[in-house]
Protein backbone atom coordinates (compact mmCIF):
# COMPACT_ATOMS: atom_id res chain seq x y z
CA UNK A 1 0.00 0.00 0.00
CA UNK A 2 1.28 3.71 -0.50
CA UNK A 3 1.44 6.19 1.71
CA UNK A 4 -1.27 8.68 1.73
CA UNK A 5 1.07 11.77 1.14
CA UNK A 6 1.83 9.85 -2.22
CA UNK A 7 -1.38 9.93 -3.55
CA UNK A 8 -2.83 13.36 -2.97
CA UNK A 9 0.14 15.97 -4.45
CA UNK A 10 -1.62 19.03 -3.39
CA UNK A 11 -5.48 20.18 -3.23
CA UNK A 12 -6.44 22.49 -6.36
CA UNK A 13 -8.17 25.99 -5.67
CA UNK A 14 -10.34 28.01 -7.99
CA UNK A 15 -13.35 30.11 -7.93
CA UNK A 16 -15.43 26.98 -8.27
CA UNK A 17 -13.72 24.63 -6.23
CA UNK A 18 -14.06 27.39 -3.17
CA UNK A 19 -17.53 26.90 -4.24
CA UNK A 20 -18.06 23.39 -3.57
CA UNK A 21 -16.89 24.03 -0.23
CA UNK A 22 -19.89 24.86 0.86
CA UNK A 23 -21.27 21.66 -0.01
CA UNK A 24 -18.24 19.55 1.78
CA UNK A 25 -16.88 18.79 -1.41
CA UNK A 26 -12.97 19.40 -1.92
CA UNK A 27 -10.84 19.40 -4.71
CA UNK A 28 -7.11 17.78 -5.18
CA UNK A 29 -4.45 16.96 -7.82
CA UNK A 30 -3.92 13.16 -7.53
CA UNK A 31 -1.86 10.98 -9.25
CA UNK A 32 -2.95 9.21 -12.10
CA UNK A 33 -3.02 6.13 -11.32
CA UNK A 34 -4.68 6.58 -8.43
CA UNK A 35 -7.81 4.94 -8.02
CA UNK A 36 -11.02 6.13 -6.06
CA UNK A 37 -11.02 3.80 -3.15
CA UNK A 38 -6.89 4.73 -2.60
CA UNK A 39 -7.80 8.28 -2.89
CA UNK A 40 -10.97 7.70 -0.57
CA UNK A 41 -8.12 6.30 2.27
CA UNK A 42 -5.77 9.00 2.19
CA UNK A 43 -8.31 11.51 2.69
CA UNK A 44 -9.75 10.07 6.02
CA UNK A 45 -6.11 8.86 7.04
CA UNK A 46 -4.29 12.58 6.20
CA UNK A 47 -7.43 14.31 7.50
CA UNK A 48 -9.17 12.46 10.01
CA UNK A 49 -12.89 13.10 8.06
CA UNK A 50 -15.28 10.30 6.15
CA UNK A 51 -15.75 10.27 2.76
CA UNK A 52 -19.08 9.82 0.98
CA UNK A 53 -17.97 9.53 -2.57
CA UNK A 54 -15.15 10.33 -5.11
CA UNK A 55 -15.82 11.65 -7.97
CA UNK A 56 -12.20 11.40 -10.21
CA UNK A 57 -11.37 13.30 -13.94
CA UNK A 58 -8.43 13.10 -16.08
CA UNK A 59 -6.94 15.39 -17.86
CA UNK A 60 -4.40 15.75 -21.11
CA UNK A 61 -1.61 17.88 -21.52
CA UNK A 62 -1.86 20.67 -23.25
CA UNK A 63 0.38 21.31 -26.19
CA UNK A 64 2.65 24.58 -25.80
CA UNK A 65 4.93 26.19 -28.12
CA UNK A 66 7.72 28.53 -27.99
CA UNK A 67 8.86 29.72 -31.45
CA UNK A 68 9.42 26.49 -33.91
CA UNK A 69 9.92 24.26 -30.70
CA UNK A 70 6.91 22.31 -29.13
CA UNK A 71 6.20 20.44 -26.04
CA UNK A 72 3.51 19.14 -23.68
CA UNK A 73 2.63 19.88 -19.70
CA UNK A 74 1.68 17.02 -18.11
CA UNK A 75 -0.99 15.22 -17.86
CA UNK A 76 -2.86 15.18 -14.77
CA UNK A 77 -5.51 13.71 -12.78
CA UNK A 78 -8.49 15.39 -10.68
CA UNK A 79 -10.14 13.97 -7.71
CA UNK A 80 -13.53 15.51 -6.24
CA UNK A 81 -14.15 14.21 -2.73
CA UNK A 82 -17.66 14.57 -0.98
CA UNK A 83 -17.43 14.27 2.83
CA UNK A 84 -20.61 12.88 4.98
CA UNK A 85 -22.75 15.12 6.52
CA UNK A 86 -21.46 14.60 10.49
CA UNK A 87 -17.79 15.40 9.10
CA UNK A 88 -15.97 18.31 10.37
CA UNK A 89 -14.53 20.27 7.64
CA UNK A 90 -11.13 20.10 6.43
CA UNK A 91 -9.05 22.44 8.27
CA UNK A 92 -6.73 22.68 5.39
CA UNK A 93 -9.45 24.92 3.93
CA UNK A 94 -10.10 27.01 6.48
């Protein structure tokens, strides 16, 4: 099993994500091959707080140029997590 710390690289914050909040549902950058029930277990280990549901996107790297040279960013993987109702929220947040 992999640590927790592995698995979530860092919680993603926008406009919408502060959002969803408000409905105890938080946003992070996980890796991709992650799957939900791993990233369901280092949410309630790392932050003491039950999960509900996970709700997981992936996304492709974008193709950027710089003059006649090209590359891509990364591809990456997003995880929406939805707490349960008698969960405190995540102090991370805060």
């Amino acid at each position: 099993m992999r640590d927790p710390r592995d698995i979530i690289i860092r919680p993603l914050v926008t406009e919408k994500t502060n959002d969803l909040m408000a409905e105890k549902k938080y946003t992070f950058v996980v890796r991709r091959d992650a799957n939900k029930v791993e990233i369901a277990r280092a949410v309630e280990s790392l932050f003491k707080v039950e999960v509900e549901s996970v709700n997981t996107a992936n996304y492709k790297g974008k193709l950027k140029r710089m003059g006649r040279f090209s590359g891509h960013q990364p591809s990456w993987k997003k995880a929406i997590v939805c707490l349960t109702a008698e969960s405190k929220p995540i102090e991370l947040f805060e």
